[in-house]
Protein backbone atom coordinates (compact mmCIF):
# COMPACT_ATOMS: atom_id res chain seq x y z
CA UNK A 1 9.96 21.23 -27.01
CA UNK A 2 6.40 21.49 -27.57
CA UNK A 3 4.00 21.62 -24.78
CA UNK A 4 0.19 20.71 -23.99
CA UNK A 5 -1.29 22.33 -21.03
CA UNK A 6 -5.06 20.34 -20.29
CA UNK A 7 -6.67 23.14 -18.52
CA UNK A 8 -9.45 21.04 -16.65
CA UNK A 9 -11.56 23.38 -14.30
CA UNK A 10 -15.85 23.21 -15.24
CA UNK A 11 -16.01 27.22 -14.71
CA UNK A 12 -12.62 29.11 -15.59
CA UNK A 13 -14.61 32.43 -16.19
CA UNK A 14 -15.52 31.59 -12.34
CA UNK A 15 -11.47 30.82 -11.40
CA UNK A 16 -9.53 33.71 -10.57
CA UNK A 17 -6.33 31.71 -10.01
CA UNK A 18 -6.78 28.99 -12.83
CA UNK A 19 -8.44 31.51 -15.39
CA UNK A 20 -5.13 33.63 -14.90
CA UNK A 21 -2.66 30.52 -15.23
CA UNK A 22 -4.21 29.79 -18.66
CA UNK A 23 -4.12 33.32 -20.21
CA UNK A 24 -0.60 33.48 -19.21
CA UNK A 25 0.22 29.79 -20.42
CA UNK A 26 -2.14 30.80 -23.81
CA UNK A 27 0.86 33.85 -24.54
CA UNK A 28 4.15 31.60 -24.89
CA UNK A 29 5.27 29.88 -27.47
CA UNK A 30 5.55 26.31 -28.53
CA UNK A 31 2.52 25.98 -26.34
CA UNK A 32 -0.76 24.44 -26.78
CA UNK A 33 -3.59 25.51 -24.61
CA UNK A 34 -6.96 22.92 -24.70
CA UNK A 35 -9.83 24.03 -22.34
CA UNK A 36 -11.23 20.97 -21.93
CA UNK A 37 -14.59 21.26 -20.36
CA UNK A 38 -15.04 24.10 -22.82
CA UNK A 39 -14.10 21.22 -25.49
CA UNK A 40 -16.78 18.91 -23.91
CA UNK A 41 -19.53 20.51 -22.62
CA UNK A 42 -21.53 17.62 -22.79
CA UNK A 43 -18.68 15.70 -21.89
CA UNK A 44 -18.23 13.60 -24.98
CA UNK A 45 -15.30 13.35 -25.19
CA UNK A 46 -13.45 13.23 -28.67
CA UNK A 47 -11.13 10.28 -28.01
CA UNK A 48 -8.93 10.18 -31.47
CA UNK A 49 -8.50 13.72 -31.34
CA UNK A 50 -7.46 13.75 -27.89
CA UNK A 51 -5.05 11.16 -28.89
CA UNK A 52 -3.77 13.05 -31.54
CA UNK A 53 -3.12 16.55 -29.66
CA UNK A 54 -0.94 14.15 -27.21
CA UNK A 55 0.97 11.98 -29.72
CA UNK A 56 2.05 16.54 -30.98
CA UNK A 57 3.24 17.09 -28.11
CA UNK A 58 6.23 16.41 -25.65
CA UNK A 59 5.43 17.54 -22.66
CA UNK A 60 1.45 16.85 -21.53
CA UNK A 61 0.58 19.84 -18.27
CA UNK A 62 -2.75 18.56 -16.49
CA UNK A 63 -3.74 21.65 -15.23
CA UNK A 64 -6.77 21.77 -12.71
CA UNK A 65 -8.00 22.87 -9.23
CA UNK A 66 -7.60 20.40 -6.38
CA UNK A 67 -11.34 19.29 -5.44
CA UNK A 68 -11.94 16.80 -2.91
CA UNK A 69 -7.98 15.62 -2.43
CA UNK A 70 -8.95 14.85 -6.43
CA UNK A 71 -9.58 16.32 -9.55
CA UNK A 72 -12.58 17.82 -11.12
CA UNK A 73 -14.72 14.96 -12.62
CA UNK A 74 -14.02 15.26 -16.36
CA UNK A 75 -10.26 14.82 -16.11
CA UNK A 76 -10.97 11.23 -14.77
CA UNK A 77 -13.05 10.29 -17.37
CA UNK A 78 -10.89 11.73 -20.00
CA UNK A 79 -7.88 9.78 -18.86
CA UNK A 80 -10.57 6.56 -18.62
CA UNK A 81 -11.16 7.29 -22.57
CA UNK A 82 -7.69 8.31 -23.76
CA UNK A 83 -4.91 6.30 -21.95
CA UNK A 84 -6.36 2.85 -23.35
CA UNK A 85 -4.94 -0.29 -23.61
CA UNK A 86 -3.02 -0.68 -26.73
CA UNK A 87 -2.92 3.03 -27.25
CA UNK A 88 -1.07 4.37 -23.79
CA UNK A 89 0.00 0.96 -22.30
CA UNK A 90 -0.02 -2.91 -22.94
CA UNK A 91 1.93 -4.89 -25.91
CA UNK A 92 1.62 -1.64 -28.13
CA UNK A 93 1.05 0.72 -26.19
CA UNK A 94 3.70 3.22 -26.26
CA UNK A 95 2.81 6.42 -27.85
CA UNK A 96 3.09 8.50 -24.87
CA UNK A 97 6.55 6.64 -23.77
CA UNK A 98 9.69 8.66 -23.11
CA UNK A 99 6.81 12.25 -23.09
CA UNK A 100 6.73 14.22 -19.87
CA UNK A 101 4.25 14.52 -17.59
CA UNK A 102 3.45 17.73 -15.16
CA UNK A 103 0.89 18.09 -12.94
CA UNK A 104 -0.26 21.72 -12.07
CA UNK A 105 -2.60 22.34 -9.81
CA UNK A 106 -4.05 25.19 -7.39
CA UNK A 107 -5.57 24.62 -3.67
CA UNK A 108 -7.74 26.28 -1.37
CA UNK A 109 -5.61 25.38 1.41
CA UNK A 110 -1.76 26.65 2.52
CA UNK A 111 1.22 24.88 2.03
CA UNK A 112 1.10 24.07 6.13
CA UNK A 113 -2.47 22.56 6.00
CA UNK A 114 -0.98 19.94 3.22
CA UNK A 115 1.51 18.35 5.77
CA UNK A 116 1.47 15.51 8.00
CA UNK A 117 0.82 17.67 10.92
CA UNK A 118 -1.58 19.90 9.38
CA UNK A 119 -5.48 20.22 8.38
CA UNK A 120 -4.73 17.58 5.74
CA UNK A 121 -2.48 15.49 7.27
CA UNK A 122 -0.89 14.63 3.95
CA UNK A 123 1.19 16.17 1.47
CA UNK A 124 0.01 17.24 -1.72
CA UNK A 125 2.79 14.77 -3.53
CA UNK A 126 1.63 12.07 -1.30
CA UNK A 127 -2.30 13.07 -2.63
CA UNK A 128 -1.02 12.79 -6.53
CA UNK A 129 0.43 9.68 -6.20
CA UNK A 130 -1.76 8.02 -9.33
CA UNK A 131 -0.61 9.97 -11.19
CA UNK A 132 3.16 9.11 -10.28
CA UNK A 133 1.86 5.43 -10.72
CA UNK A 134 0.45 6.05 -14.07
CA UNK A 135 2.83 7.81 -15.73
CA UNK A 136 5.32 5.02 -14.51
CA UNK A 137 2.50 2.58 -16.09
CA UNK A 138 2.48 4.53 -19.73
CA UNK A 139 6.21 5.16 -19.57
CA UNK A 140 6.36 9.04 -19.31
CA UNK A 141 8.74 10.85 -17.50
CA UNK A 142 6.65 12.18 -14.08
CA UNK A 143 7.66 15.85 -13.20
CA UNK A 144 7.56 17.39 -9.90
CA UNK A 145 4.52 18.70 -9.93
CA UNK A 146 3.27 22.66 -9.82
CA UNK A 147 1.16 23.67 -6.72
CA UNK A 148 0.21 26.91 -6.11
CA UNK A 149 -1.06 27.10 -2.57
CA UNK A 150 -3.88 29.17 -1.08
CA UNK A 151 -4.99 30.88 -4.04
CA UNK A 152 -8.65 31.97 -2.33
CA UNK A 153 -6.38 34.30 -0.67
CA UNK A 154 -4.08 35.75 -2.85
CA UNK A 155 -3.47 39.28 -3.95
CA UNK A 156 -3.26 40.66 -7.23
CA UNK A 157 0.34 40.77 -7.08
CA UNK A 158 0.69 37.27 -5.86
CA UNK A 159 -1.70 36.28 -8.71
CA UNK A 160 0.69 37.68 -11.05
CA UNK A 161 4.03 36.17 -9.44
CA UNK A 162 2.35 32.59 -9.10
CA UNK A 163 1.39 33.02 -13.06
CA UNK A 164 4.61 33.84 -14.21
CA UNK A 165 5.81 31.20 -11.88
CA UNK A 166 4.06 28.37 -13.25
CA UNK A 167 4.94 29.61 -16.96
CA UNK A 168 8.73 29.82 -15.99
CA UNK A 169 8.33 26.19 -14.25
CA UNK A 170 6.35 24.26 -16.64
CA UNK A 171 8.37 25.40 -19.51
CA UNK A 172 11.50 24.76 -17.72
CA UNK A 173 10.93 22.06 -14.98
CA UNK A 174 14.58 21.70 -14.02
CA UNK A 175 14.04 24.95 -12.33
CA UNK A 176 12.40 22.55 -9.22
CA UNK A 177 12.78 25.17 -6.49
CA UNK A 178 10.00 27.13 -8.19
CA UNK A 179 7.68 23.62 -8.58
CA UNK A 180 5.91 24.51 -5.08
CA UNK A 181 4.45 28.30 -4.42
């Protein structure tokens, strides 16, 4: 199975958690690594190629910080661009049909603040529902996503663990009890 990890975060030099995910992602094998915003720094963004890198690939990893309950800015816009009508959905719209679909992503807050009777009051799952929703639209398969909680506060160790975590998770997803760190 070959596997796309979209690394969306606007500063990784500046991401301790998300910088560290990538490098480890960037050492396996059958895996593609895009740094998006490094890709796009004037955000211009290169649709048929784009289209291309997913049509390669089986499973698609967004990977990104959680901003705002939300993801950084250029991930909307690139999924505005690239999962168009006729291309990801509509009468012949298929070509990511039947593809998986993982979303990765690292927060600020703990696992407890992202519950209904925490700081959040939600759930993280609850949060990423539109993605659920449009990976049901373009036909892929939507994965229990990756969250790696509290990373502001991590040690070095726990860096590590969480990064060999998400590698072991995203490139085998049926091991769910490792989905949510």
């Amino acid at each position: 199975m070959k596997t796309l990890v979209l690394v969306f975060h606007p500063d990784l030099t500046a991401s301790r958690a998300n910088r560290r995910l990538t490098e480890e992602m960037e050492k396996q094998a059958n895996v593609t690594v895009h740094r998006v915003y490094e890709a796009y720094p004037d955000e211009k963004i290169d649709v048929a190629a784009e289209q291309r890198l997913l049509e390669g690939h089986d499973r698609i990893v967004l990977q990104f910080p959680f901003y705002w309950y939300s993801t950084p800015s250029l991930l909307k816009k690139w999924e505005d661009a690239i999962l168009a009508y006729g291309w990801a959905y509509g009468s012949n719209g298929d070509k990511l049909k039947g593809k998986e679909l993982l979303i990765a992503i690292t927060t600020g807050g703990s696992k407890e603040s992202y519950s209904p009777g925490g700081r959040e009051k939600y759930t993280v799952p609850e949060l990423l529902r539109p993605f659920e929703a449009t990976s049901n639209l373009i036909g892929m398969l939507y994965l229990t996503p990756y969250v790696f909680y509290g990373v502001n506060r991590l040690s070095d160790e726990e860096l590590e663990q969480g990064a060999m975590d998400y590698v072991a998770y995203a490139l085998n997803p049926e091991l769910n009890f490792l989905a949510v760190r």
